[in-house]
Protein backbone atom coordinates (compact mmCIF):
# COMPACT_ATOMS: atom_id res chain seq x y z
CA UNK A 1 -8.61 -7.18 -25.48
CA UNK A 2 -9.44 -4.24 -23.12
CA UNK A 3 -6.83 -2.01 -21.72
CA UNK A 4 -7.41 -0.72 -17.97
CA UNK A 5 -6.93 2.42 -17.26
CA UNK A 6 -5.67 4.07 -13.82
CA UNK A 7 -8.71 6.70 -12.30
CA UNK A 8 -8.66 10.04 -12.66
CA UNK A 9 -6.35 11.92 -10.29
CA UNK A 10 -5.07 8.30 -9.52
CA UNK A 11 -1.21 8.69 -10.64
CA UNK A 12 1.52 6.44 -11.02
CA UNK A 13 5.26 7.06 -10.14
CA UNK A 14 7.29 5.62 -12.56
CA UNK A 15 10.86 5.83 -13.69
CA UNK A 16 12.75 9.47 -12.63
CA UNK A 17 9.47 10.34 -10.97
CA UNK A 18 9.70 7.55 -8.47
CA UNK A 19 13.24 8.55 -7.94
CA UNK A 20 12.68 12.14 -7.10
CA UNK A 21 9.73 11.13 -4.73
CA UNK A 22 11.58 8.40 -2.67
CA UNK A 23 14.85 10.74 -2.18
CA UNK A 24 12.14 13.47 -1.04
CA UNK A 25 10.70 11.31 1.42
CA UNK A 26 13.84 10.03 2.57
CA UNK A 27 15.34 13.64 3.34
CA UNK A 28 12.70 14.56 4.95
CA UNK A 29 12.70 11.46 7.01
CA UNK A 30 16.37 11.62 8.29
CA UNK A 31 15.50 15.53 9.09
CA UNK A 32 12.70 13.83 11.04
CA UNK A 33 15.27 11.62 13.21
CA UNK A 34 17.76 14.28 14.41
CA UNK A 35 14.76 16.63 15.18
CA UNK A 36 13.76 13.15 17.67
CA UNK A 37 10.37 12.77 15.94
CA UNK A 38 8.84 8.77 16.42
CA UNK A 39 7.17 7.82 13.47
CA UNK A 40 3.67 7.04 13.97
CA UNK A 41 2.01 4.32 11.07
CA UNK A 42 -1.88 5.87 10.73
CA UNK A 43 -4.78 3.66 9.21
CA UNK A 44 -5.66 5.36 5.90
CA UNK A 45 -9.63 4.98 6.92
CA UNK A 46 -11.08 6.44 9.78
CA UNK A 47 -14.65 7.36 11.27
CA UNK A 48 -16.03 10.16 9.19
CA UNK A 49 -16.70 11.58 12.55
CA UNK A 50 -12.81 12.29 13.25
CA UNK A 51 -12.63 14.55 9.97
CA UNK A 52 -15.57 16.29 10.74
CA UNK A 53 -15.03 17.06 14.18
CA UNK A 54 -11.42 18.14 13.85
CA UNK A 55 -11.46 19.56 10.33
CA UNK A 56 -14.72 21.81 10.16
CA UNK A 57 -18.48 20.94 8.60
CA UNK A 58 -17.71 24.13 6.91
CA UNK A 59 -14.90 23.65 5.40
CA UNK A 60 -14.86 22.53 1.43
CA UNK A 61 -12.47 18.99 2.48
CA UNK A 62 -15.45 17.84 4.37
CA UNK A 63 -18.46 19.58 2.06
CA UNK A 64 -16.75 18.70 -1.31
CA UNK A 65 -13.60 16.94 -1.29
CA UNK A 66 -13.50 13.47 0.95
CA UNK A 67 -14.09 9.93 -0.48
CA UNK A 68 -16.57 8.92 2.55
CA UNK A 69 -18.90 5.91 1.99
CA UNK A 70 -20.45 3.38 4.34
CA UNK A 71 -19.23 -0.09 5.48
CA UNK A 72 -21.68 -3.28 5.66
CA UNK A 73 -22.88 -2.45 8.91
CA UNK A 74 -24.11 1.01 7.84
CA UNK A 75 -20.86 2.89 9.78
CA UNK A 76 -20.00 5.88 8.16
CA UNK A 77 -15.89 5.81 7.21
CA UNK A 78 -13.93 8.41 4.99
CA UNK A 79 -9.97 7.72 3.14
CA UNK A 80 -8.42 10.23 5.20
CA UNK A 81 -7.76 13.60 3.46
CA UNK A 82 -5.60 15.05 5.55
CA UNK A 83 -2.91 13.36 8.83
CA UNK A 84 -3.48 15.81 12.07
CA UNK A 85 -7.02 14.69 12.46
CA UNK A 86 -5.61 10.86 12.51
CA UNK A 87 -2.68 11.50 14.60
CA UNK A 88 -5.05 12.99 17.06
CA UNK A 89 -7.41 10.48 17.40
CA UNK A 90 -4.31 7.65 17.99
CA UNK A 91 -3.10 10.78 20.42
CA UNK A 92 -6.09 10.42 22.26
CA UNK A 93 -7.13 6.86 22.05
CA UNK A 94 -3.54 5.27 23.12
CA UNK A 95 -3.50 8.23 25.96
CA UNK A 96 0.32 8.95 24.56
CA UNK A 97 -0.12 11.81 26.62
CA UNK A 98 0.36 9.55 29.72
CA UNK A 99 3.78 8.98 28.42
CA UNK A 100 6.06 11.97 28.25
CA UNK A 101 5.79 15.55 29.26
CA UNK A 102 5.55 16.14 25.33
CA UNK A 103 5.02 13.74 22.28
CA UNK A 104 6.80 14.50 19.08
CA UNK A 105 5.07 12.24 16.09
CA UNK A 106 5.44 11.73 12.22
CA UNK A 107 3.57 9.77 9.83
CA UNK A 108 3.82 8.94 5.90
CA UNK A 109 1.34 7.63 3.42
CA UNK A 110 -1.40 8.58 1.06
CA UNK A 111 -3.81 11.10 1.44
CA UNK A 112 -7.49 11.23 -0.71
CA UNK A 113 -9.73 14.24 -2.05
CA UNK A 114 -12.25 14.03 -4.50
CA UNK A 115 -10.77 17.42 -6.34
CA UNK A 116 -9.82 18.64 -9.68
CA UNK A 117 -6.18 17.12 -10.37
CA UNK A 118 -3.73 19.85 -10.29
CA UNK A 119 0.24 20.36 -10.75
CA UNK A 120 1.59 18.20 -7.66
CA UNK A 121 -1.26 17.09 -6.68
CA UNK A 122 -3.62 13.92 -7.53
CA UNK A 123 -6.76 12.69 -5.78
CA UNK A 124 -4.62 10.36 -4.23
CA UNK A 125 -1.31 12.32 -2.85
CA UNK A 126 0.84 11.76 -0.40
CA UNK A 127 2.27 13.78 2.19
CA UNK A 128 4.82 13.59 5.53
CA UNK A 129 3.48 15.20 8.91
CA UNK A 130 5.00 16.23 11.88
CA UNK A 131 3.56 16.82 15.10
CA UNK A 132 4.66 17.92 18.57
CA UNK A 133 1.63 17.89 21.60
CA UNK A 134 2.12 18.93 24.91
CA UNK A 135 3.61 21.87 24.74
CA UNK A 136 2.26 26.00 23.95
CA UNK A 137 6.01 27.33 23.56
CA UNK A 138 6.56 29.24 20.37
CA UNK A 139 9.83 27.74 20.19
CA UNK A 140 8.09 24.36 19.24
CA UNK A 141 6.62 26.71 16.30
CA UNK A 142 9.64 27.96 15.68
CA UNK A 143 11.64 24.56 15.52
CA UNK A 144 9.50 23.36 13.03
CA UNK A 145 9.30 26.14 10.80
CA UNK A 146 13.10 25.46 11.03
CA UNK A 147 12.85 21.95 9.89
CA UNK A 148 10.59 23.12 7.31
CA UNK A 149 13.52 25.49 6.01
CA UNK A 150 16.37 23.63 6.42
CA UNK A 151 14.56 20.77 4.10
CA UNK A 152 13.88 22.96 1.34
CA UNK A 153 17.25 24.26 1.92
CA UNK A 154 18.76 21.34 0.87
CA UNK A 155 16.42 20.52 -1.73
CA UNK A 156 17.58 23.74 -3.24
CA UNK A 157 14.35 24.53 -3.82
CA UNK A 158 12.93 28.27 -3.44
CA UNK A 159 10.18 29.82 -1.69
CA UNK A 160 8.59 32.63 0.33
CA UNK A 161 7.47 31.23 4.21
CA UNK A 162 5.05 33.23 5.28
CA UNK A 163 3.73 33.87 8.94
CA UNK A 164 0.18 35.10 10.58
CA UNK A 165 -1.31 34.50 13.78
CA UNK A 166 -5.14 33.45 13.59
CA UNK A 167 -5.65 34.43 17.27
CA UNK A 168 -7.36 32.52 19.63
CA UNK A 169 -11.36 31.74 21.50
CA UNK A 170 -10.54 34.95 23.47
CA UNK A 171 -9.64 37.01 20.67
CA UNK A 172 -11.12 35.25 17.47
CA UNK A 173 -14.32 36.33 18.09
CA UNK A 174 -14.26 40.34 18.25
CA UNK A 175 -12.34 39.83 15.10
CA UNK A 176 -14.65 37.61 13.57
CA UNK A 177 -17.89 39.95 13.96
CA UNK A 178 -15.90 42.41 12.76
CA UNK A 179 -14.60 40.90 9.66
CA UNK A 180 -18.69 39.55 8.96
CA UNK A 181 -19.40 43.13 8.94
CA UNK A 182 -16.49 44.20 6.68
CA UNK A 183 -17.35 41.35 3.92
CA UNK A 184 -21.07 42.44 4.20
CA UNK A 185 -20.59 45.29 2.86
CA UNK A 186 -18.20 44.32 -0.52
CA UNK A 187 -20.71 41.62 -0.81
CA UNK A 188 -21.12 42.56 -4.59
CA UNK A 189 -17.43 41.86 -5.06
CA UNK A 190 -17.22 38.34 -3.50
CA UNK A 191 -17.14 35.27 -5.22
CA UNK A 192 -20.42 32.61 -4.70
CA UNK A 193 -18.26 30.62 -2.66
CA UNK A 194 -17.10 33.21 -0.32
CA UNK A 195 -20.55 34.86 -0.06
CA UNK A 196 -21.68 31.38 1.50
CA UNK A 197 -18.57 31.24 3.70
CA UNK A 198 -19.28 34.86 4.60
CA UNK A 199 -20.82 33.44 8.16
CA UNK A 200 -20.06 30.12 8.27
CA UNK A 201 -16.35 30.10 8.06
CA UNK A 202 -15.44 34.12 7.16
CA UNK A 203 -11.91 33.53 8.07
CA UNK A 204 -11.48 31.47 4.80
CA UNK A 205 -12.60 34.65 2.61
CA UNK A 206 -9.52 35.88 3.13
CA UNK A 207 -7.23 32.92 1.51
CA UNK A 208 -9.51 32.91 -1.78
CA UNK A 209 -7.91 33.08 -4.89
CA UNK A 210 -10.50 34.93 -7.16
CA UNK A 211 -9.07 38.42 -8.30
CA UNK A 212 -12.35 39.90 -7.46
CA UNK A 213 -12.31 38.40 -3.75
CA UNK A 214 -8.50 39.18 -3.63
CA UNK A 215 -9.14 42.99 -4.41
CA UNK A 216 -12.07 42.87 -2.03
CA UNK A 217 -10.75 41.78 1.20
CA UNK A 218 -7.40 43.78 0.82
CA UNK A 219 -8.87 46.47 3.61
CA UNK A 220 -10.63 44.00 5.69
CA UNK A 221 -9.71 44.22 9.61
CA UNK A 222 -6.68 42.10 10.14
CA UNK A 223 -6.78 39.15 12.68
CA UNK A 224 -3.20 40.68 13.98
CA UNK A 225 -5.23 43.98 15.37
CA UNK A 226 -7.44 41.88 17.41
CA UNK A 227 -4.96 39.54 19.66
CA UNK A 228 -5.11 38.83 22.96
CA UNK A 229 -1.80 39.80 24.87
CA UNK A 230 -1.12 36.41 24.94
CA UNK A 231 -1.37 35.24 21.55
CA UNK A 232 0.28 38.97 20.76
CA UNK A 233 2.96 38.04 23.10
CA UNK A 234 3.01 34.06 21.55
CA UNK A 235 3.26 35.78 18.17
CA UNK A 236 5.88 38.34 19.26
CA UNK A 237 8.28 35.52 20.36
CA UNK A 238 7.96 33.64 17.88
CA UNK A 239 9.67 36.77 15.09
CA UNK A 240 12.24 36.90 17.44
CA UNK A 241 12.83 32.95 17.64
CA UNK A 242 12.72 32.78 13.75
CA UNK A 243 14.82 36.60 13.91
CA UNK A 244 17.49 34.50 15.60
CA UNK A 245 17.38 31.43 13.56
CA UNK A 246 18.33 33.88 10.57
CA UNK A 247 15.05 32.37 8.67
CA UNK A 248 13.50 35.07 6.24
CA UNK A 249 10.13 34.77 6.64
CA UNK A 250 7.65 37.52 5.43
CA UNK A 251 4.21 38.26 7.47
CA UNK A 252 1.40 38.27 5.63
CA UNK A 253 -2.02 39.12 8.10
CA UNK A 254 -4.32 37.21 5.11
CA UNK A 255 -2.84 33.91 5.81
CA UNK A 256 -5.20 31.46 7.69
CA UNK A 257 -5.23 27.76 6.64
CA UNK A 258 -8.34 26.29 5.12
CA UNK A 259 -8.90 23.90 8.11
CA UNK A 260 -10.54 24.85 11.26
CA UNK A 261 -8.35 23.40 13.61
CA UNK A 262 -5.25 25.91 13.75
CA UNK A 263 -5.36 28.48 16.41
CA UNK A 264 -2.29 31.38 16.69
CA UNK A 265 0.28 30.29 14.60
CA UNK A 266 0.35 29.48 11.01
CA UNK A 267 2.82 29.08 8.23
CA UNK A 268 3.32 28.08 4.56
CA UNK A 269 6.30 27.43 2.57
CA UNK A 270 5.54 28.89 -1.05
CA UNK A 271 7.18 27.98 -4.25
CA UNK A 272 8.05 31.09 -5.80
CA UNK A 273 8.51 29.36 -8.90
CA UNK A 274 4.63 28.22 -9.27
CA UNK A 275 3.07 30.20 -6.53
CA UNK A 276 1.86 27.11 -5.40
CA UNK A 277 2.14 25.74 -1.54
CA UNK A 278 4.47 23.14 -0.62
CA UNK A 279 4.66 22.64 2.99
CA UNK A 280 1.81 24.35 5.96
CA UNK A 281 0.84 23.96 8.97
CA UNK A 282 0.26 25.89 12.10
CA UNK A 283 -0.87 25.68 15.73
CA UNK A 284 -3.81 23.71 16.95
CA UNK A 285 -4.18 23.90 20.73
CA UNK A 286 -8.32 22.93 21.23
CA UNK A 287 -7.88 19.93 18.85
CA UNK A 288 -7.36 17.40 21.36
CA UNK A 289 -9.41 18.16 23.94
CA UNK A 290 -12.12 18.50 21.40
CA UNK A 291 -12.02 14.91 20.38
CA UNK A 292 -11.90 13.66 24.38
CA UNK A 293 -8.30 13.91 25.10
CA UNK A 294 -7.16 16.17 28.13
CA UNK A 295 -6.67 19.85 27.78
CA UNK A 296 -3.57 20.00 25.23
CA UNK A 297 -1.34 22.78 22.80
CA UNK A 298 0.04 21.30 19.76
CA UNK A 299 1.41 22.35 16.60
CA UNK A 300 2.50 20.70 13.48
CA UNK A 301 3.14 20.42 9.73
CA UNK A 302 2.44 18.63 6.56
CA UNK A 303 5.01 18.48 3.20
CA UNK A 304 2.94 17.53 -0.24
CA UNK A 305 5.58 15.16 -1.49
CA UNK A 306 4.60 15.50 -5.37
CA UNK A 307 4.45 19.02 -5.07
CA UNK A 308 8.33 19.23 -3.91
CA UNK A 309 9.42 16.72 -5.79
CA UNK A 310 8.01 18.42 -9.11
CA UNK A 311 10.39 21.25 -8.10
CA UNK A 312 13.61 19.57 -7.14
CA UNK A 313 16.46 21.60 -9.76
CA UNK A 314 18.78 18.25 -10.33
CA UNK A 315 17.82 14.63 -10.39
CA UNK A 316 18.94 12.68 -7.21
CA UNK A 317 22.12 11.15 -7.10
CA UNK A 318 22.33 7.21 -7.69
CA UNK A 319 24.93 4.83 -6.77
CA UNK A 320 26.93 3.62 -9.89
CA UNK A 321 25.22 0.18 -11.48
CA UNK A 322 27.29 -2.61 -12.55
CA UNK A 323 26.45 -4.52 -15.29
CA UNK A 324 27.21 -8.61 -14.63
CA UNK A 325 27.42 -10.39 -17.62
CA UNK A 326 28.50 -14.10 -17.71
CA UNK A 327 29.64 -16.14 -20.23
CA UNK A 328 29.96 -19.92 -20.61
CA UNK A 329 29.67 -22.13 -17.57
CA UNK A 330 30.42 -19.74 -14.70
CA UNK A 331 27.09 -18.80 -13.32
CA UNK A 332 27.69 -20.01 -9.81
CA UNK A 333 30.80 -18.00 -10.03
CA UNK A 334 28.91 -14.58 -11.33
CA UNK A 335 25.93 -15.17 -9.27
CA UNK A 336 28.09 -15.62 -6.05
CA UNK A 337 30.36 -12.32 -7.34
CA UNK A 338 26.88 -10.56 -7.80
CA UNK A 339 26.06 -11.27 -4.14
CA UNK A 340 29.70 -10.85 -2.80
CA UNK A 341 29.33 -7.14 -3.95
CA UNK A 342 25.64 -6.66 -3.32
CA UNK A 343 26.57 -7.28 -0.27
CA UNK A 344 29.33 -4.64 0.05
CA UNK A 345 26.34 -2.39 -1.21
CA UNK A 346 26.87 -1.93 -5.03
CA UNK A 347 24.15 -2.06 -7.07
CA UNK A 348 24.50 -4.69 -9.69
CA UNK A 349 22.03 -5.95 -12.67
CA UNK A 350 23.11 -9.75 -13.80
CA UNK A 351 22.24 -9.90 -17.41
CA UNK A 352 19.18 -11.94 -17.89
CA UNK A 353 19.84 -12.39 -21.71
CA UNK A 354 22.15 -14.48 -23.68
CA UNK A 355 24.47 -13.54 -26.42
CA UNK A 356 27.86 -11.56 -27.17
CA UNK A 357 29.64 -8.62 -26.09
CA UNK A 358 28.58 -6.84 -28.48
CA UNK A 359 24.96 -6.93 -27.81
CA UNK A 360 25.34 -7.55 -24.02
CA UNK A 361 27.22 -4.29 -23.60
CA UNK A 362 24.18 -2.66 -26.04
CA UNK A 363 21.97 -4.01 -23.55
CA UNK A 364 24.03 -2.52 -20.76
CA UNK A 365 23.55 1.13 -22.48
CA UNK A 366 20.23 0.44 -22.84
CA UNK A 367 19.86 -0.19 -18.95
CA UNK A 368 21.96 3.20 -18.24
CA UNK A 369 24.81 0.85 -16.80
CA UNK A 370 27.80 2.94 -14.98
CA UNK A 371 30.59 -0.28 -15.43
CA UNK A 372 30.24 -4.05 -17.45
CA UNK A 373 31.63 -6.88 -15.29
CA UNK A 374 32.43 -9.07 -17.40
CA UNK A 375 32.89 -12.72 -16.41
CA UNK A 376 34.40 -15.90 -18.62
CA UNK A 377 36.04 -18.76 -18.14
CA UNK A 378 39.34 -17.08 -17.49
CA UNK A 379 38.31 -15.12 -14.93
CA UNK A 380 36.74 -18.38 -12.78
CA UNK A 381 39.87 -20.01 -13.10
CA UNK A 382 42.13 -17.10 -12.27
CA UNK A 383 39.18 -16.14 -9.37
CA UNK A 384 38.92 -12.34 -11.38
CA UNK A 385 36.64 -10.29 -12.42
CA UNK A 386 36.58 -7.88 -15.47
CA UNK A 387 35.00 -4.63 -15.12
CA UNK A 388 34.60 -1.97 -18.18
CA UNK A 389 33.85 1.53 -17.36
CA UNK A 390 30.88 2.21 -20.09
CA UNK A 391 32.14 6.07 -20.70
CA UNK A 392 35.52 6.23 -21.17
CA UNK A 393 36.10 2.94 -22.34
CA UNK A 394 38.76 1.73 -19.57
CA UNK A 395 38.95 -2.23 -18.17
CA UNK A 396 40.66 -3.26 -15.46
CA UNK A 397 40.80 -6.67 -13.92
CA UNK A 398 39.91 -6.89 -10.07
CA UNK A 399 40.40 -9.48 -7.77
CA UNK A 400 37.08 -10.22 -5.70
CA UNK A 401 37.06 -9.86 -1.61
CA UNK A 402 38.20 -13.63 0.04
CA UNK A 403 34.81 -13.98 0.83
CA UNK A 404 34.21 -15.12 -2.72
C-alpha cells in the first residue's frame, strides 16, 4: 500500500509543536486587541500583479521565491508570500480610508515561498501582521516597535531590535548613486547575486549574508548621511520616542528590508540565540497610492510564528485534564458530569475504552491525565463523583454543581 508523504517545506504541527504555535498566536493576538487593531481575514491568492507592484520585480520573493501559476482563464494569480501587499490592496479596494482618520489592521494565516526550508521556516509559514495607514507620526513607529517588544517580553524570549532609516524619494536617490559607485568599485569582492543587484536593487547589497559581501560593504556610504531634514527629523523622533519607552534598541545604518516597499523607518527583532529574524517591518508611505489608493503614510509589522515559537524557553501552560472513567451502567450520569464541568471550563477526556482500574488509570498516564474521575454505581446513587489526583495519589469525593 503506498504511504503519502507531506511536500517539501510543507510541515505539520503536531503534538507540543501545535501547542507552542497556538499560545504564540494567541499572545500576540490579545496584544493586538488592547493596542485597538481590527483584524482583517485576507484571501491567501491574489493577482500576481499586487506582489509585483508592491513588493519589487527586483526583489528575489518575486524573481525566485512565489508559487504563481495561471487560472483557467489564463489570469495570472500567486499564494501570497508576504501580508502588506494584501492588506493594501483590501485598503484600497474597500476605500477603508473613507472610514476613519486612521485604520489600524491585523491579519493571520499562511504565507508561501518556493525557498530552501530553513530553522522556523517552511515553504508554507505562517505569520501575524499589523498595520496602521493614515498616519506619518513616528509615534505610530514607535508604538509598534513597542508591541513588538512587549510580546517578546513576555515570551521571554531574547533579541537585539535594531533600527535604520532607508530615507525617502527626496533623499534615496543621492544616496543611491552614491552607493552604485561605492559597490562598483569592490566589485571583485561581491557575491554573483549582489553584483546583479548592484543596479537594480543596490540597497539590498547591504543586508547580504556572504562574508565576502559583509566585509565589502562595511565602508559603503550610509543611507543615514544622506536624509532629508525630514526623514532626519522623522528618524530623530523616533530615538527619542523609543528613548522614552525605555526600549534598547541598537542602530545599525546596514539594515534595509529585502522588500521595496519600506521608506524611513525600519526595524527587526533578532534572536540572539540563532541570529535569525523573528519579527520586521518598517515604514511604507508610497505603497498605497502606488496601487490607486489616495496619497497615504503607513507603517507596519510581520511576526514569523514558527520562528518564535521554536524559541519559546518553557512549554505553555495547560489547564489540568480530568480523566472520566465510568463503570457499569452510569453513562448518562458520567456523560452529563463530563458536560456539567466542560461547561464550567475544565478540560475532561471520557475514557473511550472498557476495562478496570487498573488499566483505565494506565490509560490515563498514558494520556498525561492531571486527576481520574472515577464514576460507579455508588457514586450515581449518592449523586458523587470520585476524583484521584494522578501524582500524589490523593481521592476525594466531590459533590457535582445542582445543575447535574
Amino acid at each position: 500500500m503506498e504511504e503519502f508523504q507531506s511536500v517539501r517545506g510543507f510541515h505539520d504541527l503536531l503534538g507540543e509543536e501545535a501547542k507552542r504555535f497556538r499560545y504564540v498566536s494567541e499572545l500576540i493576538r490579545e496584544k493586538l486587541r488592547v493596542y485597538n487593531f481590527e483584524e482583517i481575514v485576507l484571501p491567501v491568492v491574489e493577482y500576481l500583479e499586487v506582489f509585483q507592484r508592491s513588493i519589487g520585480e527586483a526583489t528575489d520573493i518575486v524573481q525566485k521565491e512565489m508559487f504563481s501559476f495561471e487560472d483557467r482563464k489564463g489570469r495570472r494569480l500567486a499564494l501570497r508570500p508576504e501580508g502588506t501587499a494584501g492588506a493594501v490592496r483590501a485598503y484600497v479596494q474597500n476605500r477603508l480610508y473613507a472610514l476613519k482618520p486612521y485604520v489600524k489592521l491585523f491579519y493571520e494565516g499562511p504565507m508561501f515561498r518556493y525557498e530552501r526550508p530553513q530553522a522556523g521556516r517552511y515553504r508554507q509559514f505562517h505569520q501575524i501582521g499589523a498595520e496602521v495607514f493614515g498616519t506619518m507620526d513616528p509615534l505610530a513607529d514607535a508604538e509598534l516597535i513597542n508591541l513588538v517588544h512587549e510580546i517578546l517580553l513576555e515570551m521571554g524570549i531574547d533579541v537585539t531590535i535594531e533600527v535604520n532609516s532607508i530615507g525617502c524619494k527626496v533623499c534615496r536617490p543621492a544616496h543611491r548613486d552614491a552607493l552604485i559607485e561605492y559597490l562598483s568599485g569592490v566589485e571583485g569582492h561581491l557575491c554573483d547575486v549582489c553584483i546583479d543587484r548592484r543596479d537594480k536593487n543596490p540597497l539590498r547589497v547591504l543586508d547580504c549574508k556572504v562574508p565576502t559581501c559583509k566585509e565589502a560593504v562595511k565602508e559603503a556610504p550610509k543611507m543615514l548621511d544622506f536624509l532629508c531634514h525630514e526623514c532626519r527629523e522623522h528618524y530623530s523622533k523616533l530615538k527619542e520616542h523609543l528613548t522614552n519607552l525605555s526600549i534598547p534598541y541598537r542602530e545599525n545604518p546596514n539594515l534595509v528590508r529585502g522588500l521595496d516597499y519600506y521608506t524611513k523607518t525600519v526595524f527587526e527583532a533578532v534572536s540572539n540565540e540563532l541570529g535569525i529574524t523573528v519579527i520586521a517591518g518598517g515604514r511604507y508611505d508610497y505603497l498605497v497610492e502606488e496601487m490607486g489608493g489616495p496619497p497615504t503614510p503607513a507603517v507596519g509589522f510581520a511576526v514569523g510564528i514558527e520562528r518564535l515559537s521554536m524559541l519559546l524557553r518553557s512549554e505553555p501552560k495547560e489547564d489540568p485534564l480530568y480523566f472520566l472513567i465510568p463503570f457499569g451502567e452510569v453513562l448518562d450520569y458520567a456523560l452529563t458530569l463530563a458536560k456539567t464541568l466542560r461547561s464550567e471550563g475544565r478540560r475532561v477526556e471520557v475514557s473511550y475504552r472498557k476495562g478496570g482500574l487498573k488499566k483505565q488509570l494506565e490509560l490515563a498516564n498514558r494520556l498525561k491525565a492531571d486527576y481520574a474521575i472515577i464514576v460507579g454505581e455508588e457514586e450515581k446513587l449518592g449523586n458523587f463523583y470520585t476524583i484521584k489526583d494522578l501524582k500524589t495519589g490523593q481521592q476525594i469525593r466531590v459533590q457535582p454543581s445542582p445543575s447535574l
